[in-house]
Protein backbone atom coordinates (compact mmCIF):
# COMPACT_ATOMS: atom_id res chain seq x y z
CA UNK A 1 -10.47 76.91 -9.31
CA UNK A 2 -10.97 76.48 -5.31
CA UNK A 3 -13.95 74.72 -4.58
CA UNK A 4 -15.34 71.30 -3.31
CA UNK A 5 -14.91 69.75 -6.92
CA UNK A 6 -11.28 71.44 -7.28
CA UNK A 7 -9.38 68.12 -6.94
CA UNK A 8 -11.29 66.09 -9.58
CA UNK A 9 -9.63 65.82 -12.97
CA UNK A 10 -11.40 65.61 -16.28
CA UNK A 11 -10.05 66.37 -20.01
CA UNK A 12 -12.46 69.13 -20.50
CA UNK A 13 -10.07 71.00 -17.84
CA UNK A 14 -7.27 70.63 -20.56
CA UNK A 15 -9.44 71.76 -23.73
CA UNK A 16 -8.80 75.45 -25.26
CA UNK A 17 -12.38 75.81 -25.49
CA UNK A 18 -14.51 78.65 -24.53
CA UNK A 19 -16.09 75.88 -22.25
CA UNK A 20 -13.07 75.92 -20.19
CA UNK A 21 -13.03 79.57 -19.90
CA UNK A 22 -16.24 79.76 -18.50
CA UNK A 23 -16.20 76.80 -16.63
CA UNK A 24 -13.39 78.45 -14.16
CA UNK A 25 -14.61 81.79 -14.18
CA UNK A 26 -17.93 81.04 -13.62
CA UNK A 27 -20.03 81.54 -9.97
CA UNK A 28 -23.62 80.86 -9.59
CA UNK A 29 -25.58 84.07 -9.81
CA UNK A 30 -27.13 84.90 -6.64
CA UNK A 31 -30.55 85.74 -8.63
CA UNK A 32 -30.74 81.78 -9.17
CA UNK A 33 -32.83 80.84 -6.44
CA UNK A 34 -36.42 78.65 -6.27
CA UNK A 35 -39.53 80.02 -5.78
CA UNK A 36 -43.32 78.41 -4.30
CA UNK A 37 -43.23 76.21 -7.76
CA UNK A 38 -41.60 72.99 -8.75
CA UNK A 39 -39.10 74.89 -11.97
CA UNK A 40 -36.95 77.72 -11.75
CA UNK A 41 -37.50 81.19 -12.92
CA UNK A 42 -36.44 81.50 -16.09
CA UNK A 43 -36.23 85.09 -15.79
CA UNK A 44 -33.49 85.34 -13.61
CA UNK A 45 -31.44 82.85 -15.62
CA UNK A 46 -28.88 83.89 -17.34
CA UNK A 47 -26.67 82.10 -20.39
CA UNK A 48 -23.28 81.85 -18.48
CA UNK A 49 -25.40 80.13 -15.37
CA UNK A 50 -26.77 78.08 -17.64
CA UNK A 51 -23.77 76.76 -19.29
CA UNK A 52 -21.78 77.12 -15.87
CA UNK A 53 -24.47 74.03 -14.48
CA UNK A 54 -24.12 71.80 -17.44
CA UNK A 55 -20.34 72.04 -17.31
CA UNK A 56 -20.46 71.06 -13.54
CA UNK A 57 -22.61 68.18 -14.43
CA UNK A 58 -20.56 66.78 -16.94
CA UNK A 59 -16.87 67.68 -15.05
CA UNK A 60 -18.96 65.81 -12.05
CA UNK A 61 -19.80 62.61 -14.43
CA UNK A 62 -16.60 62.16 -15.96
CA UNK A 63 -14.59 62.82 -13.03
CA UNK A 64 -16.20 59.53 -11.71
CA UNK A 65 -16.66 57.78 -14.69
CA UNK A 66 -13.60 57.19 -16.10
CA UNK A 67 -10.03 57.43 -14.51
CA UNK A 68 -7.07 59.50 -15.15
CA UNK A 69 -5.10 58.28 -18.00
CA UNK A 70 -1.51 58.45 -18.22
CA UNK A 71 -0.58 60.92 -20.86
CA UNK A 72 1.95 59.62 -23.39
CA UNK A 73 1.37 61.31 -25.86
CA UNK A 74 -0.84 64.82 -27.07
CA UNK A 75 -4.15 65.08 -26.67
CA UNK A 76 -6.29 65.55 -29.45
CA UNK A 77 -7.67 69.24 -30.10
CA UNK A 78 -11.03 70.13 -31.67
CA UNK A 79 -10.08 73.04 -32.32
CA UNK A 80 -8.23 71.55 -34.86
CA UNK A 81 -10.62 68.86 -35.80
CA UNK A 82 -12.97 69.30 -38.72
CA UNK A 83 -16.61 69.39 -37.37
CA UNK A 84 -17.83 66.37 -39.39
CA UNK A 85 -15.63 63.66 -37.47
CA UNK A 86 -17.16 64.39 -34.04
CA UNK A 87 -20.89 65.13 -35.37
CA UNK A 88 -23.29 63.13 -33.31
CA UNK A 89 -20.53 61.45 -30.91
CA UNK A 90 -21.98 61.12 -27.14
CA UNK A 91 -19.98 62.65 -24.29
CA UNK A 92 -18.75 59.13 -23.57
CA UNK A 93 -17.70 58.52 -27.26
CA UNK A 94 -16.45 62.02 -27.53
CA UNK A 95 -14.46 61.47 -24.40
CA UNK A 96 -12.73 58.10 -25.70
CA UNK A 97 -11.73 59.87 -28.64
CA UNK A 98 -9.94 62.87 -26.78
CA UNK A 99 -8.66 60.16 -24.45
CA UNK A 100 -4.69 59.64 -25.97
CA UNK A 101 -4.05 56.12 -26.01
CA UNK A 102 -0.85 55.04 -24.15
CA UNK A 103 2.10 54.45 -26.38
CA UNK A 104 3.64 50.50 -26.84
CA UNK A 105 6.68 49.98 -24.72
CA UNK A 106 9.65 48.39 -26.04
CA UNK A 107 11.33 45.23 -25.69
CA UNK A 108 13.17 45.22 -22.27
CA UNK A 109 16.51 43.45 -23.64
CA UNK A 110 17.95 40.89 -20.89
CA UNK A 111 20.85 41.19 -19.67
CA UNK A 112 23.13 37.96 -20.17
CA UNK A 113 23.80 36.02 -17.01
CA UNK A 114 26.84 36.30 -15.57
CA UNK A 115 29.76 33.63 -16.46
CA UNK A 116 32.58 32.06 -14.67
CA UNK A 117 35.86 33.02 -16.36
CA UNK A 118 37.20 30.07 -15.45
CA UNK A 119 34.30 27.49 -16.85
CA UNK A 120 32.40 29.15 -19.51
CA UNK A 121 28.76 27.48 -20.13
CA UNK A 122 27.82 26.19 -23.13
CA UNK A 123 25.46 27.95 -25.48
CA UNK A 124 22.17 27.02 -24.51
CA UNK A 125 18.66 27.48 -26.54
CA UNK A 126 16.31 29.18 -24.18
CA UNK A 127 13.48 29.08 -26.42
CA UNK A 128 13.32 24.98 -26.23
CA UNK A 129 14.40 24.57 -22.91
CA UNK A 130 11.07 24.20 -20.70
CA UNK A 131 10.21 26.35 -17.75
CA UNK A 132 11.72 25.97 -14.29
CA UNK A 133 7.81 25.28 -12.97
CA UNK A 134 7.57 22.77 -16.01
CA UNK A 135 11.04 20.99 -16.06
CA UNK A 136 10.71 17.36 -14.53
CA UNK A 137 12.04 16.75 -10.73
CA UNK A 138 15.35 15.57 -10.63
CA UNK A 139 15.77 11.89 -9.93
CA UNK A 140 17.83 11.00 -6.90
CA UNK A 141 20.73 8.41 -7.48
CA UNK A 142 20.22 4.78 -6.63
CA UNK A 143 22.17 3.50 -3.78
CA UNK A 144 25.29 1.32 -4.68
CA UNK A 145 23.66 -1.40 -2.98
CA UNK A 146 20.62 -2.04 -4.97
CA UNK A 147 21.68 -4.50 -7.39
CA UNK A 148 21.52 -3.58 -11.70
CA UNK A 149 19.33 -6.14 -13.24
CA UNK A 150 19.77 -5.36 -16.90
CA UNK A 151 23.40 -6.61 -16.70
CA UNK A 152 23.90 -10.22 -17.78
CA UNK A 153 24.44 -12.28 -14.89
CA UNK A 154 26.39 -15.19 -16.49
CA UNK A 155 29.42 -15.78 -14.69
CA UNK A 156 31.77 -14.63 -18.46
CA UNK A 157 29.29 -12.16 -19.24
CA UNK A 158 29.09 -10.50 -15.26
CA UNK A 159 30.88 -7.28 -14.89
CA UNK A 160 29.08 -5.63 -11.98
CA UNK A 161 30.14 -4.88 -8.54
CA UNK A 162 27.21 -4.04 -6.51
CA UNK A 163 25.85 -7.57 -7.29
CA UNK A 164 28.26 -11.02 -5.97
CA UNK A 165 28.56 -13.52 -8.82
CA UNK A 166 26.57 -14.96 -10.48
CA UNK A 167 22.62 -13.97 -8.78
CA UNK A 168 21.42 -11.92 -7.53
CA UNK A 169 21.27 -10.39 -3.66
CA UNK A 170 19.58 -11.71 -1.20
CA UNK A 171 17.60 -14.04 -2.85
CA UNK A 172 20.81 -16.20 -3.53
CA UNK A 173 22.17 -15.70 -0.45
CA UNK A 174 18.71 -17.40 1.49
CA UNK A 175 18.61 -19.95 -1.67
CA UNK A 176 22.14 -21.40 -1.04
CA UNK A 177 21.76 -21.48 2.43
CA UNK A 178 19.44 -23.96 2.69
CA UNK A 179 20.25 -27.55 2.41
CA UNK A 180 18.75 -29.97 0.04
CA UNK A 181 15.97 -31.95 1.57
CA UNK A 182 13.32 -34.51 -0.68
CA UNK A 183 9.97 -33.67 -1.01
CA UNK A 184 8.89 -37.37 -0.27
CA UNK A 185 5.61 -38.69 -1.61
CA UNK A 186 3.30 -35.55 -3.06
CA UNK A 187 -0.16 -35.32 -5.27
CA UNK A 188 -2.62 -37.46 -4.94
CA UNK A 189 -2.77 -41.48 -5.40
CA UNK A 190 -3.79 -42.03 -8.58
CA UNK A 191 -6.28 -44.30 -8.27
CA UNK A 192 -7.89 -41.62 -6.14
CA UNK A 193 -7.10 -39.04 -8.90
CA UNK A 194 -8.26 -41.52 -12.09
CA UNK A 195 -11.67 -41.56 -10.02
CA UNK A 196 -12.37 -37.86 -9.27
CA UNK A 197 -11.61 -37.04 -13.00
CA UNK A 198 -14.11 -39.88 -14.07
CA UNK A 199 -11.18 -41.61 -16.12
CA UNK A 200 -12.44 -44.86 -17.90
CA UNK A 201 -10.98 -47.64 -15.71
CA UNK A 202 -9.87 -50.24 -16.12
CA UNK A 203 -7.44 -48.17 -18.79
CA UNK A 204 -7.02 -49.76 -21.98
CA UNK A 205 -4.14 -52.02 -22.47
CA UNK A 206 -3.69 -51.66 -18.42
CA UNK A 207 -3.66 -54.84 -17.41
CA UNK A 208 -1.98 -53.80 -13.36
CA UNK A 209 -4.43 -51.74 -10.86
CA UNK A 210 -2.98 -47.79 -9.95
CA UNK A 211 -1.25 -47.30 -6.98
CA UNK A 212 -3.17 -46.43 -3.94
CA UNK A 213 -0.99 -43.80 -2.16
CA UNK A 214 0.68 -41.21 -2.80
CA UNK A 215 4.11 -41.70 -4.54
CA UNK A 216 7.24 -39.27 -4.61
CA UNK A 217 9.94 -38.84 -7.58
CA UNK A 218 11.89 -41.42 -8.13
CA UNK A 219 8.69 -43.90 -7.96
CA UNK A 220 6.97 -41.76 -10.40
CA UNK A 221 9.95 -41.97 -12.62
CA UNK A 222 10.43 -45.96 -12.43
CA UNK A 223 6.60 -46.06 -13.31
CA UNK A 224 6.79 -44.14 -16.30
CA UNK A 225 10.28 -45.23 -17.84
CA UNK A 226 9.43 -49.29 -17.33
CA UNK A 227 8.98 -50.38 -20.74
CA UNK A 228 6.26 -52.83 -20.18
CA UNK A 229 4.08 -50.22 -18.22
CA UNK A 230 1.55 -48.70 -20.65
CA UNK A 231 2.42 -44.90 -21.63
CA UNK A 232 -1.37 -43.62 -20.08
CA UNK A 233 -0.48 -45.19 -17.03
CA UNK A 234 2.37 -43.37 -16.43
CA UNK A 235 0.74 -40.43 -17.69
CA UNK A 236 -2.34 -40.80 -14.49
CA UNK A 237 0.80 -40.91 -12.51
CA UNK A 238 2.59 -38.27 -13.10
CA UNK A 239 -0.95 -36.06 -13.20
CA UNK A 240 -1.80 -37.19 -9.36
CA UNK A 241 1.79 -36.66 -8.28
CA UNK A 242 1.73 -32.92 -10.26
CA UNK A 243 -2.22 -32.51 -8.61
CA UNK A 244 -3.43 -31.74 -12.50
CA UNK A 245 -7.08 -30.35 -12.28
CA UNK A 246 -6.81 -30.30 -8.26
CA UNK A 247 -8.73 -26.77 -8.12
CA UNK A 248 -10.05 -25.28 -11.15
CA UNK A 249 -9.06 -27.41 -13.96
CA UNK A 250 -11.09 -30.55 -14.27
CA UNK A 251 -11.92 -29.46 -17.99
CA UNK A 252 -8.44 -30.06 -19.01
CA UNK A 253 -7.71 -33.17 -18.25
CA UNK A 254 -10.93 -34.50 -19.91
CA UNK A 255 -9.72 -32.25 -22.76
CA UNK A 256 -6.47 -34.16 -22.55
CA UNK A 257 -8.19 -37.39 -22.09
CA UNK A 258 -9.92 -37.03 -24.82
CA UNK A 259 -7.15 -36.54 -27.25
CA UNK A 260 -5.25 -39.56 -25.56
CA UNK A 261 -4.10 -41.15 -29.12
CA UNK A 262 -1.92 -38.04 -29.56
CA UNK A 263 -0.53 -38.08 -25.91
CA UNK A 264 0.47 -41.54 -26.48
CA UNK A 265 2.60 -41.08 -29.66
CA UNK A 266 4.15 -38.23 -27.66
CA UNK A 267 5.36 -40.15 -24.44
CA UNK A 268 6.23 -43.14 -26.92
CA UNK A 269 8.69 -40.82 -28.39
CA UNK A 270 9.72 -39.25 -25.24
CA UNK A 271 10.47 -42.52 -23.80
CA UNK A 272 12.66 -43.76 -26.79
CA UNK A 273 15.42 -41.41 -25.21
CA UNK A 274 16.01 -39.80 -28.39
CA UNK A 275 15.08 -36.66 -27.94
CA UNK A 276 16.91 -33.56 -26.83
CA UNK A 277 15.71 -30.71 -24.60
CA UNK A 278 14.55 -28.74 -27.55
CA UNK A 279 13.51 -31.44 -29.18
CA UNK A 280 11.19 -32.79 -26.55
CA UNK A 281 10.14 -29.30 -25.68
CA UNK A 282 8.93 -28.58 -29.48
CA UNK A 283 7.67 -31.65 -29.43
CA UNK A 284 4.67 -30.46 -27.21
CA UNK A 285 5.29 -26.80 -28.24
CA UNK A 286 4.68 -27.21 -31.67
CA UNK A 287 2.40 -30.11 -31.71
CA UNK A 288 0.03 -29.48 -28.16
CA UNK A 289 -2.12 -31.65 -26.59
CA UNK A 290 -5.25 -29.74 -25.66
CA UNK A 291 -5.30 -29.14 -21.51
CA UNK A 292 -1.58 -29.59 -21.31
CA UNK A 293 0.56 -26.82 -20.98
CA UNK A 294 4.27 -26.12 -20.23
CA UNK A 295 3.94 -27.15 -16.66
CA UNK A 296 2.82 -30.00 -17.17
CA UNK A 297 4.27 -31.27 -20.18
CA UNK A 298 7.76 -30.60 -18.68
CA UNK A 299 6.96 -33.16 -15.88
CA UNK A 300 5.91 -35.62 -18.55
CA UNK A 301 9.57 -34.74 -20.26
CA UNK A 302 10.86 -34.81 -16.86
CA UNK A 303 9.22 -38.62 -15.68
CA UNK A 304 9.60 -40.36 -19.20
CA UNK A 305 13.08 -39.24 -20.24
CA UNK A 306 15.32 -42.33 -19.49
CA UNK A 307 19.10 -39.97 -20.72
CA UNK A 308 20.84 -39.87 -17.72
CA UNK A 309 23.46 -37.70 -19.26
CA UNK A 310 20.62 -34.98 -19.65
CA UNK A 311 17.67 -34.73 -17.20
CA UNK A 312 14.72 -32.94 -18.57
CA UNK A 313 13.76 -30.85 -15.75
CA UNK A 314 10.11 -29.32 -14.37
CA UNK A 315 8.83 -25.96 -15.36
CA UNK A 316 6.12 -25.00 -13.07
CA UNK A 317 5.42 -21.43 -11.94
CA UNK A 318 7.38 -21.70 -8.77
CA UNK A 319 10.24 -23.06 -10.69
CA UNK A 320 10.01 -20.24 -13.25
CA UNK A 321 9.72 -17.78 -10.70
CA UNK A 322 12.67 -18.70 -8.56
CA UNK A 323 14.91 -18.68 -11.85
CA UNK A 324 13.70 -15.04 -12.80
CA UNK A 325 14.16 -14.02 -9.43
CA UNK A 326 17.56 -15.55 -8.92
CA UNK A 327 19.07 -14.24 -12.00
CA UNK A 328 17.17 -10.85 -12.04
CA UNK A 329 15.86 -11.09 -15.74
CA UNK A 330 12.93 -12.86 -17.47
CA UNK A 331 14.19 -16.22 -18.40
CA UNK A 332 10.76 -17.76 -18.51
CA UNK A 333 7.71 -15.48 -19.97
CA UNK A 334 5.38 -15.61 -16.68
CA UNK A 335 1.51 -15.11 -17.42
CA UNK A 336 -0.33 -14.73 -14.59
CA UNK A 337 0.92 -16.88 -11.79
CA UNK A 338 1.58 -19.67 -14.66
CA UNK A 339 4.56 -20.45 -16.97
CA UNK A 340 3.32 -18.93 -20.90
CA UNK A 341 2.40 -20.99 -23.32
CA UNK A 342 4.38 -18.31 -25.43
CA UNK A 343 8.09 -19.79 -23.94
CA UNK A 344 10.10 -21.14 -26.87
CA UNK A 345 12.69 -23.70 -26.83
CA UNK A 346 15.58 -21.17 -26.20
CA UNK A 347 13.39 -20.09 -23.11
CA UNK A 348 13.47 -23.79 -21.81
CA UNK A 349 16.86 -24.46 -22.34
CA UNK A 350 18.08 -21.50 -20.60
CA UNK A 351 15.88 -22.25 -17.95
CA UNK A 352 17.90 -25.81 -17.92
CA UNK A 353 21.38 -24.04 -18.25
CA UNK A 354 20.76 -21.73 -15.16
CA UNK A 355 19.72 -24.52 -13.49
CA UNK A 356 22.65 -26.50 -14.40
CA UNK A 357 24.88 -23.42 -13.40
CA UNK A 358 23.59 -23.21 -10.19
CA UNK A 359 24.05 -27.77 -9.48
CA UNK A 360 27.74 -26.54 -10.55
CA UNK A 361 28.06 -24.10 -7.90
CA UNK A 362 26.09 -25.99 -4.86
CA UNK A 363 27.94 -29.62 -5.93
CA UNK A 364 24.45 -31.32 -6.15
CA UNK A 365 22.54 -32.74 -9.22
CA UNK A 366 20.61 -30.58 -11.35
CA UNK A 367 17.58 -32.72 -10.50
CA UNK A 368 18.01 -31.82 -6.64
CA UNK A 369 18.08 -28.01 -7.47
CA UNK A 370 14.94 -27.92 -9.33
CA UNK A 371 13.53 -29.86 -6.24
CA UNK A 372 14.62 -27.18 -4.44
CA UNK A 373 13.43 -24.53 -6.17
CA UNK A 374 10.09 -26.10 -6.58
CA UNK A 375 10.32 -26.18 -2.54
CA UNK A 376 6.86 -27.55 -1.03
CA UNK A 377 3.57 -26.02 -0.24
CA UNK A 378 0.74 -26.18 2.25
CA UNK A 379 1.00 -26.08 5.98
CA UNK A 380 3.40 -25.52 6.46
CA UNK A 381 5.28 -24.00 3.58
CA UNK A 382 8.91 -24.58 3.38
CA UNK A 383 11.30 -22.21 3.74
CA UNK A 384 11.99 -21.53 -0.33
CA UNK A 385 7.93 -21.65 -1.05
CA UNK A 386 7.38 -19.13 1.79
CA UNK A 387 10.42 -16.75 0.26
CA UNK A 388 9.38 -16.90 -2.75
CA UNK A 389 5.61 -16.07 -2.47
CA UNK A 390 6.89 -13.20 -0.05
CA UNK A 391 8.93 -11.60 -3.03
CA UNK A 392 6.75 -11.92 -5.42
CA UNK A 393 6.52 -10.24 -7.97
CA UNK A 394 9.42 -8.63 -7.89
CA UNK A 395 10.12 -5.43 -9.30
CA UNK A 396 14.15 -6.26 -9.53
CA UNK A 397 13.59 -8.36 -12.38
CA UNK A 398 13.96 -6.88 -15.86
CA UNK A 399 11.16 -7.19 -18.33
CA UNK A 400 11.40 -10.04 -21.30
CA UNK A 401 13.32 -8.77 -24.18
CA UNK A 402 13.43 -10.86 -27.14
CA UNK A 403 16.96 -9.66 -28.64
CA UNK A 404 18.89 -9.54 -24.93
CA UNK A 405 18.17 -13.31 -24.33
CA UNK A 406 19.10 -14.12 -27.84
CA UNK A 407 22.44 -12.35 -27.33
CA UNK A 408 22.84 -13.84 -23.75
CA UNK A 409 21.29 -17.28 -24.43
CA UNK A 410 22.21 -17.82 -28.06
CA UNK A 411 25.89 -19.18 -28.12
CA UNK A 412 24.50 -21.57 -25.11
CA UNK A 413 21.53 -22.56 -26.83
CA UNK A 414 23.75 -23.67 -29.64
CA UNK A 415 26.29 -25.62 -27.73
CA UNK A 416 23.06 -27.50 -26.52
CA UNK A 417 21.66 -29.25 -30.37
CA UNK A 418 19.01 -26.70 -31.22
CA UNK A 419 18.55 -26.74 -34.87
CA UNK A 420 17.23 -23.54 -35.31
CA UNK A 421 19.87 -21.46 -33.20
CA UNK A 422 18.04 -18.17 -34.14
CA UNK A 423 16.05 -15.53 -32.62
CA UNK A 424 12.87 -17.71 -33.38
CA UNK A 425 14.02 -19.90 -30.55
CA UNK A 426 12.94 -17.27 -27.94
């Protein structure tokens, strides 16, 4: 057929039909034409015009309706179709049904990559190995300088290059280059400090006044360890040289005013010089004196132990956090900005054996290097103090694991008189 509607494709083109015949032999008849009224004549109609319009009107609706489809298989003949199964279809549904559907294509079968004769890969599962979109970035190396902290870092235990023996770089570097220097008189006096904290006074069984000004170490520690000197006087001491309840905790030392009977069988015992480190430290651990925790009791062990063979030294924070950052591990459990109240006896004599590591490697006392690691604060800060606030926290320093300090710790801890010398210690 040549016409304006020539190019348009629809399946009633493709039927053996009588509709198909007509459809291209058909031409309008010339006597089809309209007259003064709105119909046509019906006389000059004829059956093959007739049928000739409707099958324009439908190859003109389907020929925009619906698009070619591919054809992958035979179309569907009614010429063979009994007249029941496409009784009361519409054109559309009659269409659809003619319409062939296309046919499933198969599996496309990949071809395998492409292997090196020389280094065959391994087999590898491709239906559990993620996407390349989904598969996790690859993590660049870390540079040979950063240092490993999950290594021990005792000197017979050390076996790592990137990190001089025994702590860790730079932090031990800045530490051991500066020179031991006392702290001199620190705190508060403590008759200042008995007064703020509305301390009865005179104390009972205190029959000399408090000191007036401020006092440093070694005065603090003759006060305390004199026999005749009442153990609550030595006890307001020690407090205004530590600054106890200078800021924000007034409630605890009426809380450990309050329960004064048990802090005086403590420092009674502590005095005696009978104790060991764990022995003094589960002595407070185990029994506690309400508003006394370990920073504070350890300067109590530290003033009233009269062993020179065996100092008792200070816990604080900035202690704590100077040993955890020199040795690159979590020796002390840090909560907060405060040593834990969850710290064991194993953590405080490790604390005390790094401490007397590092008096064995700068030729000092022990009691010096926790004076130097406790540095000095306010205005201002010494050089230690102002390191160590700068670095912390640290990110270096391995998180507290129960079973590594046991293993590193425990053959120490039982050179040292613990009687438990178990895991429980840490």
């Amino acid at each position: 057929m040549r016409g304006p509607l020539s190019g348009f494709h629809s399946p009633l083109s493709d039927l053996p039909f009588p509709l198909s015949d007509l459809y291209f032999s058909f031409q309008l008849s010339p006597s089809l034409r309209w007259r003064s009224g709105c119909a046509p004549c019906t006389k000059h109609l004829s059956l093959p015009s007739v049928v000739g319009a409707i099958a324009l009107v439908f190859r003109f609706f389907f020929s925009f309706s619906f698009p070619p489809a591919p054809q992958t298989s035979p179309a569907r003949s009614l010429i063979d179709t009994p007249a029941k199964a496409v009784r009361g279809l519409s054109p559309v549904a009659l269409h659809q049904w003619m319409t062939p559907k296309p046919a499933a294509l198969p599996p496309v079968a990949r071809s395998p990559a492409p292997r090196s004769r020389r280094t065959p890969s391994p087999a590898v599962d491709e239906s559990r190995s993620p996407p390349k979109s989904l598969s996790p970035r690859p993590r660049l190396p870390k540079p040979l300088s950063a240092p490993k902290p999950w290594l021990p870092r005792i000197d017979k235990y050390l076996i790592n290059n990137n990190m001089p023996p025994p702590y860790q770089q730079p932090h031990w570097r800045t530490f051991s280059s500066i020179p031991y220097r006392s702290a001199g008189p620190i705190g508060v006096a403590p008759l200042s400090w008995a007064k703020t904290h509305s301390l009865h006074h005179p104390i009972p069984g205190v029959t000399i006044s408090l000191p007036t000004t401020q006092l440093n170490r070694s005065q603090v520690r003759s006060i305390c360890q004199t026999p005749s000197n009442p153990v609550l006087f030595g006890f307001i001491c020690a407090m205004a040289w530590g600054g106890m309840g200078s800021r924000w905790g007034k409630a605890h030392v009426a809380a450990a005013w309050s329960s004064r009977h048990k802090l005086t069988s403590h420092l009674t015992k502590l005095r005696s010089g009978s104790l060991t480190r764990c022995d003094a430290y589960n002595l407070f651990a185990n029994s506690p004196v309400p508003g006394i925790g370990p920073a504070y009791f350890t300067k109590l062990m530290y003033f009233f132990n009269p062993n020179p063979n065996q100092d008792h030294y200070i816990m604080d924070q900035w202690t704590a956090k100077s040993v955890n950052l020199l040795t690159g591990t979590t020796v002390v459990r840090i909560y907060g900005n405060w040593a834990s109240s969850l710290n064991k006896c194993g953590n405080y004599l490790a604390y005390c054996h790094e401490i007397d590591e590092i008096a064995a490697l700068l030729k000092i006392k022990g009691a010096d290097v926790e004076e130097m690691l406790m540095s000095k604060g306010g205005l201002p800060r010494w050089r230690w103090r102002q390191y160590l606030t700068t670095c912390w926290p640290a990110r270096s320093i391995a998180p507290y694991n129960k079973n590594s300090a046991y293993a590193l710790y425990g053959p120490l801890i039982g050179a040292r008189g613990c009687k438990i010398h178990n895991i429980l210690c840490f």
